[in-house]
C-alpha atoms as a PDB file:
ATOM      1  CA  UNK A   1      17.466 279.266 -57.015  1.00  0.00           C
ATOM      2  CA  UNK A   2      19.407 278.096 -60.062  1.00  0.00           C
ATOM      3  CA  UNK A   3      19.502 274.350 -60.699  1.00  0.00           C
ATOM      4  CA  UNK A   4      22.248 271.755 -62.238  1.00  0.00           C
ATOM      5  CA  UNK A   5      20.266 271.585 -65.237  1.00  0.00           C
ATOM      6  CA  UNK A   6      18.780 275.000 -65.914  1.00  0.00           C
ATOM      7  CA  UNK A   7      20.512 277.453 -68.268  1.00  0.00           C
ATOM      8  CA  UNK A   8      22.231 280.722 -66.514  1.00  0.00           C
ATOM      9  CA  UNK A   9      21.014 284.277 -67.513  1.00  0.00           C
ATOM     10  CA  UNK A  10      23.990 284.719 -69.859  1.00  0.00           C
ATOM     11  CA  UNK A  11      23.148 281.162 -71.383  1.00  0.00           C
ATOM     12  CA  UNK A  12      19.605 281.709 -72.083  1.00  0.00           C
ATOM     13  CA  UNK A  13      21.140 285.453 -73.518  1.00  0.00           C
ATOM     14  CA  UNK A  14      22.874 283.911 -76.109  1.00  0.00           C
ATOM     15  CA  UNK A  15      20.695 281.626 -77.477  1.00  0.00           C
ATOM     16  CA  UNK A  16      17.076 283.590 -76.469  1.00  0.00           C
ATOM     17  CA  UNK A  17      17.088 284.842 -80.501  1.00  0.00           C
ATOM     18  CA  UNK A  18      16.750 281.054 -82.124  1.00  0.00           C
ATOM     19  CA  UNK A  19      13.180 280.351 -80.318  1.00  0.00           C
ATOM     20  CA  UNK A  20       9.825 281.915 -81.575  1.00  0.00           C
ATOM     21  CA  UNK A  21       8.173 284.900 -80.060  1.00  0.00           C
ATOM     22  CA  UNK A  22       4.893 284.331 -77.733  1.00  0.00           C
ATOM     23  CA  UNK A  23       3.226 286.135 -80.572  1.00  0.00           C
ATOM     24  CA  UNK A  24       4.644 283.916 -83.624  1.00  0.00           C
ATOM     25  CA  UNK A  25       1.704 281.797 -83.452  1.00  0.00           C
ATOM     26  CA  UNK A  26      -1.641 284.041 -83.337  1.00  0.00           C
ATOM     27  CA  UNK A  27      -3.824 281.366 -84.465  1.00  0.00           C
ATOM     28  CA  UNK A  28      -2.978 278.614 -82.178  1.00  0.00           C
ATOM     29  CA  UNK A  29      -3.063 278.345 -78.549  1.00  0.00           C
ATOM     30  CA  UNK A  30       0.052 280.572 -76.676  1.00  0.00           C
ATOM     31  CA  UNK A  31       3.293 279.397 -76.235  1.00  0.00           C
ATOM     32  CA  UNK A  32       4.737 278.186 -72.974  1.00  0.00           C
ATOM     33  CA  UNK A  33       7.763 279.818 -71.370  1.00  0.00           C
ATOM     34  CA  UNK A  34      10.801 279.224 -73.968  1.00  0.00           C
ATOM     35  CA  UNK A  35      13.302 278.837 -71.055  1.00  0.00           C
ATOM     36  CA  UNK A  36      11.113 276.938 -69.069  1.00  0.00           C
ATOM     37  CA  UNK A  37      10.702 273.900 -72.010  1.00  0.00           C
ATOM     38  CA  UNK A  38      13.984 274.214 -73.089  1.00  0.00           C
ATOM     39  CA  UNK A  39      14.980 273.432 -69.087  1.00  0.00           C
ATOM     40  CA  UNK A  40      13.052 270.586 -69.337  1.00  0.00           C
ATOM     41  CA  UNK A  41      14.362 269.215 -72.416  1.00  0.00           C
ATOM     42  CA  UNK A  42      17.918 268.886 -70.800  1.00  0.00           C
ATOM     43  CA  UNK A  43      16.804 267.636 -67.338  1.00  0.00           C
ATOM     44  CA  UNK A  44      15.263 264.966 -69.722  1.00  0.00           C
ATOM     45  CA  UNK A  45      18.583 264.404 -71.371  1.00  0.00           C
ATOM     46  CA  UNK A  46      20.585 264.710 -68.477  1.00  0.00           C
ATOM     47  CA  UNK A  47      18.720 262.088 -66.468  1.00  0.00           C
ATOM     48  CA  UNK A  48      18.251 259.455 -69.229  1.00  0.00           C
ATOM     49  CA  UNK A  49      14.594 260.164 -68.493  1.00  0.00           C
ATOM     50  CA  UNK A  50      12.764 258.349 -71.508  1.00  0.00           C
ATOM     51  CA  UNK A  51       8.965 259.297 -72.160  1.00  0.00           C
ATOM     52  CA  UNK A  52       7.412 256.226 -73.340  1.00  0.00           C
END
C-alpha cells in the first residue's frame, strides 16, 4: 500500500542512480534500504517532525 509520503515506482526510477550501491561501502557495516531512508527523510519534512 503506497503512502502520502512515499515515492511511486517511477519516482524512485528516476532518481534510484544518485544513491550508493549496497556494495559501495565494503568496509563498513551494510547499507539500509535507499528507498526506505529516503521515505523517511520526507515524512520527516512533511510533518515538521524535528529530531532533537
Amino acid at each position: 500500500m503506497l503512502r502520502r509520503y512515499e515515492l511511486t515506482d517511477l519516482q524512485w526510477k528516476q532518481i534510484a542512480s544518485y544513491f550508493p550501491t549496497e556494495y559501495a561501502c565494503k568496509r563498513e557495516r551494510p547499507l539500509k534500504d535507499n528507498r526506505l531512508m529516503l521515505n523517511a527523510m520526507i515524512w520527516i519534512a512533511r510533518n515538521g517532525a524535528l529530531l532533537a
